[in-house]
C-alpha atoms as a PDB file:
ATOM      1  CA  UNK A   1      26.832 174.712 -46.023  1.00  0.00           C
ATOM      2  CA  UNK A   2      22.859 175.585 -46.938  1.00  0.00           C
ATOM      3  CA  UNK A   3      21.931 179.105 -45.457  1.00  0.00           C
ATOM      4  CA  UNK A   4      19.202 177.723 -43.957  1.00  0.00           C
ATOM      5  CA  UNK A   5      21.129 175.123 -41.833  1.00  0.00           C
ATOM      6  CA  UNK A   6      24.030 178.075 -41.267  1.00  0.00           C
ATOM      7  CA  UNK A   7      21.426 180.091 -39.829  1.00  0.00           C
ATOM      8  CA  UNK A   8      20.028 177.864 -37.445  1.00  0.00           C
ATOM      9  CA  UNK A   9      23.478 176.362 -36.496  1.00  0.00           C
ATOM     10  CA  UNK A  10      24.818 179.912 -35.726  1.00  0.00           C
ATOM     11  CA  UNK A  11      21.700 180.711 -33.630  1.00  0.00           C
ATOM     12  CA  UNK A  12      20.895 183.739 -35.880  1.00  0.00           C
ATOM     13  CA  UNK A  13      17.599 182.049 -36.708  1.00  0.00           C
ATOM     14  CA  UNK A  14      16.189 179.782 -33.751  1.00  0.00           C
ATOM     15  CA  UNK A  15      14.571 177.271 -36.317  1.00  0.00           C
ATOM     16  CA  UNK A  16      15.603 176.625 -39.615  1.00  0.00           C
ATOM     17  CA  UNK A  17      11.801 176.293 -41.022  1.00  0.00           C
ATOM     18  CA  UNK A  18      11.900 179.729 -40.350  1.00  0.00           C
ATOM     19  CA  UNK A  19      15.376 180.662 -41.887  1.00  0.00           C
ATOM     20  CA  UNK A  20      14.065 178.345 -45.086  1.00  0.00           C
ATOM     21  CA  UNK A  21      10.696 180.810 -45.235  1.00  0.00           C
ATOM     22  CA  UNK A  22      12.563 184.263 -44.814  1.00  0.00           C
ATOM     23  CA  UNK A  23      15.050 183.089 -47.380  1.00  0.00           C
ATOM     24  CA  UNK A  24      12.712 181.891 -49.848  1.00  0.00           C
ATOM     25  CA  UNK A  25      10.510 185.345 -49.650  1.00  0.00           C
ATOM     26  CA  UNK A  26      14.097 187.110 -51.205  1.00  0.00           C
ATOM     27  CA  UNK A  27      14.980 189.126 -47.668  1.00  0.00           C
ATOM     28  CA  UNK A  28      18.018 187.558 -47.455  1.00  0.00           C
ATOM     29  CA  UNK A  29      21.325 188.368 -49.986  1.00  0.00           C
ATOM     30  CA  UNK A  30      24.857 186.798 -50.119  1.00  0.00           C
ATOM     31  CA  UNK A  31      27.349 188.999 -50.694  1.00  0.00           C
ATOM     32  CA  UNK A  32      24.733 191.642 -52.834  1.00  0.00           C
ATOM     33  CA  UNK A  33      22.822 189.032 -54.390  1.00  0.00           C
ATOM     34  CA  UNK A  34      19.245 187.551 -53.505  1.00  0.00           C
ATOM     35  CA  UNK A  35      19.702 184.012 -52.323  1.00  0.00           C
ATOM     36  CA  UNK A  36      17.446 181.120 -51.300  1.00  0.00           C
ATOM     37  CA  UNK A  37      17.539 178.281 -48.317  1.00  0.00           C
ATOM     38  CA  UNK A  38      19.351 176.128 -50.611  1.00  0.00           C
ATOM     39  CA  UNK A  39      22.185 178.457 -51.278  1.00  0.00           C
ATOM     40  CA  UNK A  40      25.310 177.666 -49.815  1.00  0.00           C
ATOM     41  CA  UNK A  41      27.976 180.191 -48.026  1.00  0.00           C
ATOM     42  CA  UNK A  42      31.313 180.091 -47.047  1.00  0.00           C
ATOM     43  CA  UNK A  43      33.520 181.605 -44.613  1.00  0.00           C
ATOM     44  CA  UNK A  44      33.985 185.420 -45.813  1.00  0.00           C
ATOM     45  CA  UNK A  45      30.757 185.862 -47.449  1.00  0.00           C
ATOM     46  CA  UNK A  46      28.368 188.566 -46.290  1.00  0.00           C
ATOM     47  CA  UNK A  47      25.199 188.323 -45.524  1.00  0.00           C
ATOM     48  CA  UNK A  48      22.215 190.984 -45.295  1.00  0.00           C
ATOM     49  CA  UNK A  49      18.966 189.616 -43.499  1.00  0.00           C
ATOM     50  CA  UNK A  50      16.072 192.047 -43.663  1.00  0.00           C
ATOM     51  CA  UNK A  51      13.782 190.749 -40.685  1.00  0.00           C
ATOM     52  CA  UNK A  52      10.481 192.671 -39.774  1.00  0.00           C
ATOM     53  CA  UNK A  53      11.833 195.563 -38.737  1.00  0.00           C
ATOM     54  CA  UNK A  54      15.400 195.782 -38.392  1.00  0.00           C
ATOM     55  CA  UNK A  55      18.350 195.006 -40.882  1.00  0.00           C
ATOM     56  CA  UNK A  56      21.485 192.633 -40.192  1.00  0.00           C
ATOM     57  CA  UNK A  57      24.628 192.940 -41.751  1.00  0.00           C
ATOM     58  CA  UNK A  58      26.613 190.081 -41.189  1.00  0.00           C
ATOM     59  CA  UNK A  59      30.169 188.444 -42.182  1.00  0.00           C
ATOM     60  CA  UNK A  60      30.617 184.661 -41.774  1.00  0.00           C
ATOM     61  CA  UNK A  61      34.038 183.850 -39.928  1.00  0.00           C
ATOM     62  CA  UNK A  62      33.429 180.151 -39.788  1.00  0.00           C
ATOM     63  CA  UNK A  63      31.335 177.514 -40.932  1.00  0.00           C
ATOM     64  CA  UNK A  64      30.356 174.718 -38.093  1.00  0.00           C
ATOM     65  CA  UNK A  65      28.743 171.675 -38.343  1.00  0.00           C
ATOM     66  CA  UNK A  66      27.583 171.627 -34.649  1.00  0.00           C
ATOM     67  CA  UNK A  67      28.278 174.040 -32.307  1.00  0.00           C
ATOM     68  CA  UNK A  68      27.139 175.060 -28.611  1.00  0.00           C
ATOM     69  CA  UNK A  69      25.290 178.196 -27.980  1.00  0.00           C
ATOM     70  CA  UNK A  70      27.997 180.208 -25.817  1.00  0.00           C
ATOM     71  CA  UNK A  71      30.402 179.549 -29.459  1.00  0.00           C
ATOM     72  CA  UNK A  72      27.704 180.061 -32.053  1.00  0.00           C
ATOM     73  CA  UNK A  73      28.316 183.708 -32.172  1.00  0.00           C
ATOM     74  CA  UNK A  74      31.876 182.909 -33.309  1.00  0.00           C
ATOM     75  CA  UNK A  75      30.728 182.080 -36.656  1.00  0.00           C
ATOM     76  CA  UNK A  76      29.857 185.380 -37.778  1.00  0.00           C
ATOM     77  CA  UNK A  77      30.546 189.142 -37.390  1.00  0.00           C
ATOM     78  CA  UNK A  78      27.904 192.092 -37.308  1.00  0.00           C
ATOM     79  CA  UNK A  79      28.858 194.569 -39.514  1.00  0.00           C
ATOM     80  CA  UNK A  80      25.737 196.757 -38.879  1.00  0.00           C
ATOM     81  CA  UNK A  81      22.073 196.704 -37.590  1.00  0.00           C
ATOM     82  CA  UNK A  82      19.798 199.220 -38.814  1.00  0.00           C
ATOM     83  CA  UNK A  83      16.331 199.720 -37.719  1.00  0.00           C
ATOM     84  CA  UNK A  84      13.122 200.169 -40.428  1.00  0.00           C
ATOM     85  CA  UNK A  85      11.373 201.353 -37.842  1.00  0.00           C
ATOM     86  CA  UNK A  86       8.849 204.334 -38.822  1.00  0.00           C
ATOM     87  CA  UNK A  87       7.562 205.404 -35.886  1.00  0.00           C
ATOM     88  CA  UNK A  88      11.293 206.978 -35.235  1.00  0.00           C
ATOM     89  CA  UNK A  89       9.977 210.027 -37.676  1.00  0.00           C
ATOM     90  CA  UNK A  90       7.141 211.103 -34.713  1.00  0.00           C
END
């Protein structure tokens, strides 16, 4: 499956213009290596998104299609979520 649909489909990314954007702007890697929207993943891989101001470390369990909100968060595993917040040095 495309990251960019993967994203949106597990609800990690609400719409998948947006997954396709932070993607292609390299702040997204697959298993250690910088990876477009088009790229695709499979269950096992892991994925690190660097969003504004916090870091996810994730590992995909399962790749769906379709899937309902209360079972999208099957799909994947957080391994860690670190903030890159600086105001935490005041």
């Amino acid at each position: 499956m495309r990251l960019d649909k993967f994203l949106k489909v597990s609800r990690i990314i609400k719409r998948r213009s947006v997954a396709k954007e932070i993607a292609d702007k390299g702040r997204i890697q697959i298993n250690d290596k910088v990876s477009k929207s088009s790229s695709e993943v499979r269950a096992g891989d892991t994925l690190v998104i660097a969003f504004g101001n916090k870091t996810l470390t994730l590992r995909i369990d399962a790749i769906k299609e379709t899937t309902k909100k209360d079972d999208a968060e099957e799909m994947y595993t957080i391994l860690s979520e670190t903030s890159n917040n600086s105001s935490d040095a005041e």
